[in-house]
Protein backbone atom coordinates (compact mmCIF):
# COMPACT_ATOMS: atom_id res chain seq x y z
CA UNK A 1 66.57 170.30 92.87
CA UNK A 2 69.33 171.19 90.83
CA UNK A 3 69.84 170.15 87.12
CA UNK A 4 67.03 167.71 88.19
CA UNK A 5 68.77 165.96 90.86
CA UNK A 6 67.27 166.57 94.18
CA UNK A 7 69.62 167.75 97.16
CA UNK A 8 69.36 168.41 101.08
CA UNK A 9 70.25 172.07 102.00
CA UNK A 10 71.05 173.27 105.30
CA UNK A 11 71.08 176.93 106.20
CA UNK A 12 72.62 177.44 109.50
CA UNK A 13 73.20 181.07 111.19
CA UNK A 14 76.41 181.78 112.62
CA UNK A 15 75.70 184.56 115.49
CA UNK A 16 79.08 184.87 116.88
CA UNK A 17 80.07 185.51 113.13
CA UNK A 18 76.80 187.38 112.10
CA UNK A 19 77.23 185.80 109.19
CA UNK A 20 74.65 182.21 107.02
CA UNK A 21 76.46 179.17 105.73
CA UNK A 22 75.16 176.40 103.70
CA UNK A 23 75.77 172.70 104.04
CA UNK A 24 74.64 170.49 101.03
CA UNK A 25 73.66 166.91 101.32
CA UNK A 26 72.96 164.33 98.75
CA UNK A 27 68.79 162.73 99.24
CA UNK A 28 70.97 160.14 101.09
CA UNK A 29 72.75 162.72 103.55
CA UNK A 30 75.98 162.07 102.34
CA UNK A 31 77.81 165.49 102.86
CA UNK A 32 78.81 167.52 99.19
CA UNK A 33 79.85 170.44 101.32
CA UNK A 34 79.92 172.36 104.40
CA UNK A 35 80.37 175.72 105.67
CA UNK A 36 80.04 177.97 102.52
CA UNK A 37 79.23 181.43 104.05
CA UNK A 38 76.46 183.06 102.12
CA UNK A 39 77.67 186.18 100.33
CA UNK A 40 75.15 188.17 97.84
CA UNK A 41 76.69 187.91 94.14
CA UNK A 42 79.68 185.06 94.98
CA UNK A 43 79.47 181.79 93.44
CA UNK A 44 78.94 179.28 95.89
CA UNK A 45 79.59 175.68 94.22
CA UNK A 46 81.71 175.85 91.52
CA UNK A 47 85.16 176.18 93.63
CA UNK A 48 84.26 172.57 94.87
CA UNK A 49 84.78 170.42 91.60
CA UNK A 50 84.53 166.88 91.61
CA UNK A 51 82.13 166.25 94.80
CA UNK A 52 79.20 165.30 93.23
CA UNK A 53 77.86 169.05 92.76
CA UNK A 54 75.82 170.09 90.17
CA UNK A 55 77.86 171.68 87.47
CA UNK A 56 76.58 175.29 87.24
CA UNK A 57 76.38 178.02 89.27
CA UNK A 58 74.78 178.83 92.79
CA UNK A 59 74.60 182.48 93.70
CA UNK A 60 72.56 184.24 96.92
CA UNK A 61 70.71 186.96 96.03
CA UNK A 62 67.96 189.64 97.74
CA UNK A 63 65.21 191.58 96.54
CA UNK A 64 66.57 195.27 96.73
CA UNK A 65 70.36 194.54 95.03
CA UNK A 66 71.38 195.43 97.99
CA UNK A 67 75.04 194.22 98.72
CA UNK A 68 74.91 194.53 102.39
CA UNK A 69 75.95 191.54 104.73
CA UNK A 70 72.65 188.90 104.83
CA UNK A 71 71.39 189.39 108.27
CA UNK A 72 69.39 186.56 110.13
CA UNK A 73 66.12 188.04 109.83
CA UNK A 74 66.60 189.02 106.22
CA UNK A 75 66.63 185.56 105.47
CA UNK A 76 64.38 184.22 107.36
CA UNK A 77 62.11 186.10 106.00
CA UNK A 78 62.67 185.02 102.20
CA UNK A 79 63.76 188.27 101.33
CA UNK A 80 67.39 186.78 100.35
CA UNK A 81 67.04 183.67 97.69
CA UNK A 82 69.11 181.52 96.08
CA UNK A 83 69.58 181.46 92.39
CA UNK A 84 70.98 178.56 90.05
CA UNK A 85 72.24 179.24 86.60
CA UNK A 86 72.15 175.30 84.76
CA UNK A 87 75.72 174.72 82.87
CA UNK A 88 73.64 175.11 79.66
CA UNK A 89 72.50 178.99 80.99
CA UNK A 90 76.10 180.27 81.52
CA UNK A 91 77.21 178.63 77.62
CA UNK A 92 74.10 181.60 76.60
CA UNK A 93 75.56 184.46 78.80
């Protein structure tokens, strides 16, 4: 759920690319967005105004800080995590 409105996400690992990307679906599976590669510290949502997307800010993150490419088995194991930052928390930043 984001700002209380829940969503479908997809996490899908590219191995010719090495690299995640995240789809995200409405409850309904209607498509927001597809193909956002997973990067530690970028934004992920906010580039795709007017969509239907929650109006803060979606950022991948890991334990360690580490700023290293997110490898398949990183994530898998939880040890990379999304964080969401409400339109309310960025006014307080």
């Amino acid at each position: 759920m984001l700002d209380n409105i829940p969503y479908i996400f997809e996490f899908i690992f590219n191995s010719r690319g090495d690299f995640w990307v995240l789809n995200l679906y409405t409850v309904d599976e209607t498509l927001l967005m597809a193909g956002i590669k997973l990067v530690i510290n970028y934004e992920l949502i906010s580039q795709f105004t007017g969509r239907g997307l929650p109006r803060g800010q979606l950022y991948a993150a890991r334990e360690n800080q580490s700023m290293d490419k997110i490898s398949q088995l990183e994530f898998e194991q939880e040890k990379v995590f999304l964080i969401y930052f409400t339109e309310e928390d960025l006014v307080t930043i």
